[in-house]
C-alpha atoms as a PDB file:
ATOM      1  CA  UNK A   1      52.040  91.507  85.813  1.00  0.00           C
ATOM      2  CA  UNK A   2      54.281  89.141  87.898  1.00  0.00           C
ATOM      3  CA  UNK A   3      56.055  86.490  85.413  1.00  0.00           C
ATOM      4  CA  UNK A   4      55.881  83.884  88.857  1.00  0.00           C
ATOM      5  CA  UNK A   5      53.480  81.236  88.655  1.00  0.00           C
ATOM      6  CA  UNK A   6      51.433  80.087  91.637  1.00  0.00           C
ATOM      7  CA  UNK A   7      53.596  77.027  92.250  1.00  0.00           C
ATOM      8  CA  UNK A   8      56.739  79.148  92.382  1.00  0.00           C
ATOM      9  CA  UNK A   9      55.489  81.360  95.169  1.00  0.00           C
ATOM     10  CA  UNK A  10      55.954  79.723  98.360  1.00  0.00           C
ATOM     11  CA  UNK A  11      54.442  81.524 101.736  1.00  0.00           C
ATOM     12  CA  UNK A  12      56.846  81.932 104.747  1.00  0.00           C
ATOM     13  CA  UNK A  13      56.201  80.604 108.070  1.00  0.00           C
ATOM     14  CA  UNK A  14      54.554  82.635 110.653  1.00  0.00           C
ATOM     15  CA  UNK A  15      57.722  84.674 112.413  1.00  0.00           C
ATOM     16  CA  UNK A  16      58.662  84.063 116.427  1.00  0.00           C
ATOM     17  CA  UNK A  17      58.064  87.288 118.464  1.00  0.00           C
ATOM     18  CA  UNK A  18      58.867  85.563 121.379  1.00  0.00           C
ATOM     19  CA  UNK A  19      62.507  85.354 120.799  1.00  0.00           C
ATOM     20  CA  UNK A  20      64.178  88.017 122.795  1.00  0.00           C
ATOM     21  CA  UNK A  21      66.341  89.331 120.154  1.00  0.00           C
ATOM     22  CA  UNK A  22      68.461  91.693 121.924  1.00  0.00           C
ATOM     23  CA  UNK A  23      68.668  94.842 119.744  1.00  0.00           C
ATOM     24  CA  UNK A  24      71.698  96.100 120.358  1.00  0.00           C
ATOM     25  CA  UNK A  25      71.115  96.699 124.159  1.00  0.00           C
ATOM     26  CA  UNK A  26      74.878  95.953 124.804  1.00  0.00           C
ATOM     27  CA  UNK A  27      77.812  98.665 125.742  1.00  0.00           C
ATOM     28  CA  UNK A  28      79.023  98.061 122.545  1.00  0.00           C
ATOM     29  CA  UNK A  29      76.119  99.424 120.949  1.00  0.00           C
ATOM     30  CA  UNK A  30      75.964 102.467 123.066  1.00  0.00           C
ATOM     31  CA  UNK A  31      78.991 103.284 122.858  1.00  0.00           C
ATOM     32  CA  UNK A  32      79.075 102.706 118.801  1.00  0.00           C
ATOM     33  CA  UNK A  33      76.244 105.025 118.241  1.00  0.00           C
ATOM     34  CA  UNK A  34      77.455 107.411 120.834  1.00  0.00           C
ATOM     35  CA  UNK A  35      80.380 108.195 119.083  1.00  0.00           C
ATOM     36  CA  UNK A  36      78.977 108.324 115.546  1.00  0.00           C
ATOM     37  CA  UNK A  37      76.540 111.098 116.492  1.00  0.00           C
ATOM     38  CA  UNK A  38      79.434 112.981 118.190  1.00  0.00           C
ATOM     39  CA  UNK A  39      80.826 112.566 114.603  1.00  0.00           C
ATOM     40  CA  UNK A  40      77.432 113.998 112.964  1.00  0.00           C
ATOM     41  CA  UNK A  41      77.322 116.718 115.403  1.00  0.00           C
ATOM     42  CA  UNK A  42      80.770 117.728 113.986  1.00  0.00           C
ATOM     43  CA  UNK A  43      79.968 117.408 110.904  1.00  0.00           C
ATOM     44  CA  UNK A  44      76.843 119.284 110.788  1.00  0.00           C
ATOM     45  CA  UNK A  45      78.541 122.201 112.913  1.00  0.00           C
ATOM     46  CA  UNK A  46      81.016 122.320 110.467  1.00  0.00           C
ATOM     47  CA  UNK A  47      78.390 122.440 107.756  1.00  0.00           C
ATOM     48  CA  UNK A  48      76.906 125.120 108.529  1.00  0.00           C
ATOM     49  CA  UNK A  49      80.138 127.242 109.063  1.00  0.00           C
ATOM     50  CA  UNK A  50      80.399 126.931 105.354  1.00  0.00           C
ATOM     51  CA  UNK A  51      83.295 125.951 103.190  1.00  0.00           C
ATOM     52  CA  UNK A  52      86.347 127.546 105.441  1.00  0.00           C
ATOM     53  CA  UNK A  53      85.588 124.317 107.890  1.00  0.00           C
ATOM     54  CA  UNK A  54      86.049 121.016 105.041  1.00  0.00           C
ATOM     55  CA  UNK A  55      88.740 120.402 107.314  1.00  0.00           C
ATOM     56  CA  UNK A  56      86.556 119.722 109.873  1.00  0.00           C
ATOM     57  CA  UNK A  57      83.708 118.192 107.963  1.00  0.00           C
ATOM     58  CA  UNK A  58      86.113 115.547 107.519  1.00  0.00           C
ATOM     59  CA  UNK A  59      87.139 114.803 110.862  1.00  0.00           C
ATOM     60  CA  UNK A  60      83.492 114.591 111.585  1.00  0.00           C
ATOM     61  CA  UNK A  61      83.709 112.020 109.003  1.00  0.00           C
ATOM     62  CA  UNK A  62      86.160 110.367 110.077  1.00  0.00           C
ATOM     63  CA  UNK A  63      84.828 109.628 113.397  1.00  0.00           C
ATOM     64  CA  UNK A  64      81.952 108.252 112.094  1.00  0.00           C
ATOM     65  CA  UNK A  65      83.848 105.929 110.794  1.00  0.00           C
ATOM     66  CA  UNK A  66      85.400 104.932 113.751  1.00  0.00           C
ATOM     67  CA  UNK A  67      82.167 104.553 115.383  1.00  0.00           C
ATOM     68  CA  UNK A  68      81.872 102.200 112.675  1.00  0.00           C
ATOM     69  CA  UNK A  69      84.970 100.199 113.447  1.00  0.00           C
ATOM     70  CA  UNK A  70      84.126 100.718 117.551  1.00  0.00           C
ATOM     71  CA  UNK A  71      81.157  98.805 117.752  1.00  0.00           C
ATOM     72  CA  UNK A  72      82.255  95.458 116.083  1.00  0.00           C
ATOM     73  CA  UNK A  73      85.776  95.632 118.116  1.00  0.00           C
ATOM     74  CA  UNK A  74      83.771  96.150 121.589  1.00  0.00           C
ATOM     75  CA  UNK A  75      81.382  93.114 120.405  1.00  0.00           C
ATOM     76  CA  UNK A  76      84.311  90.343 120.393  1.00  0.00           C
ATOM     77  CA  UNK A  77      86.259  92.063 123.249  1.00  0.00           C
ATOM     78  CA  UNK A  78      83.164  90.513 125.237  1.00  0.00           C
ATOM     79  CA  UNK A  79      80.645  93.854 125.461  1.00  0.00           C
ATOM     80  CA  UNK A  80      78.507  93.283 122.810  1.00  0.00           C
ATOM     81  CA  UNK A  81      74.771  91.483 123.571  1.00  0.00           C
ATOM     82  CA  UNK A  82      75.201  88.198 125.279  1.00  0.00           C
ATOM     83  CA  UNK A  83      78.850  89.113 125.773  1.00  0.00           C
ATOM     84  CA  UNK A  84      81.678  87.720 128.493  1.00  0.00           C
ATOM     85  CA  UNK A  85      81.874  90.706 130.231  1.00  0.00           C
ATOM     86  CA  UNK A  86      78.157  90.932 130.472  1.00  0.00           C
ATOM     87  CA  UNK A  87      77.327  88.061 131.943  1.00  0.00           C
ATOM     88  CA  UNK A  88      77.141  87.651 136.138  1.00  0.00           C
ATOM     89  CA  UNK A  89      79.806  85.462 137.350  1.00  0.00           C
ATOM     90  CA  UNK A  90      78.047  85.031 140.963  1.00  0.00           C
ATOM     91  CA  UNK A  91      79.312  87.986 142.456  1.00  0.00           C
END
C-alpha cells in the first residue's frame, strides 16, 4: 500500500512529441560512441584471450573512458547538436 494520499499525487501534463529533440545526431556523438565501442571491442578481445592480456583489458578501458571525455569536449568545440560548426553560414 502507497502511504500518498490522493491530494499528494499530482498528474503530469501531457508530454510534446513535436519537439525535435535531436538525439545525439551531431559529430560529436558519432564520434563519442565510435570510439567507446573501439574500446569494448578491445576489451572483449582481450577477454577472451584470458588473463595473460589484463594489460590490455585495461587499455580497452581506458579508451572508453576517453570516449567518455571525447564527446562532451567535441560538444563545446561547436560539433555537438545545434553546434557552430554545424550550422550553414550561406555558403
Amino acid at each position: 500500500m502507497s502511504n500518498k494520499t490522493a491530494a499528494s499525487v499530482s498528474v503530469q501534463e501531457p508530454i510534446d512529441h513535436s519537439i525535435e529533440l535531436g538525439h545525439g545526431n551531431s559529430p560529436a556523438a558519432w564520434t563519442s560512441v565510435a570510439v567507446m565501442l573501439i574500446g569494448v571491442l578491445i576489451g572483449c578481445v582481450a577477454f577472451l584471450m584470458g588473463e595473460s592480456a589484463t594489460l590490455l583489458f585495461w587499455i580497452g578501458v581506458g579508451v572508453i573512458a576517453v570516449g567518455v571525455i571525447l564527446g562532451p569536449v567535441l560538444k563545446m568545440a561547436g560539433y555537438g547538436v545545434g553546434g557552430s560548426k554545424l550550422k550553414s553560414n550561406g555558403h
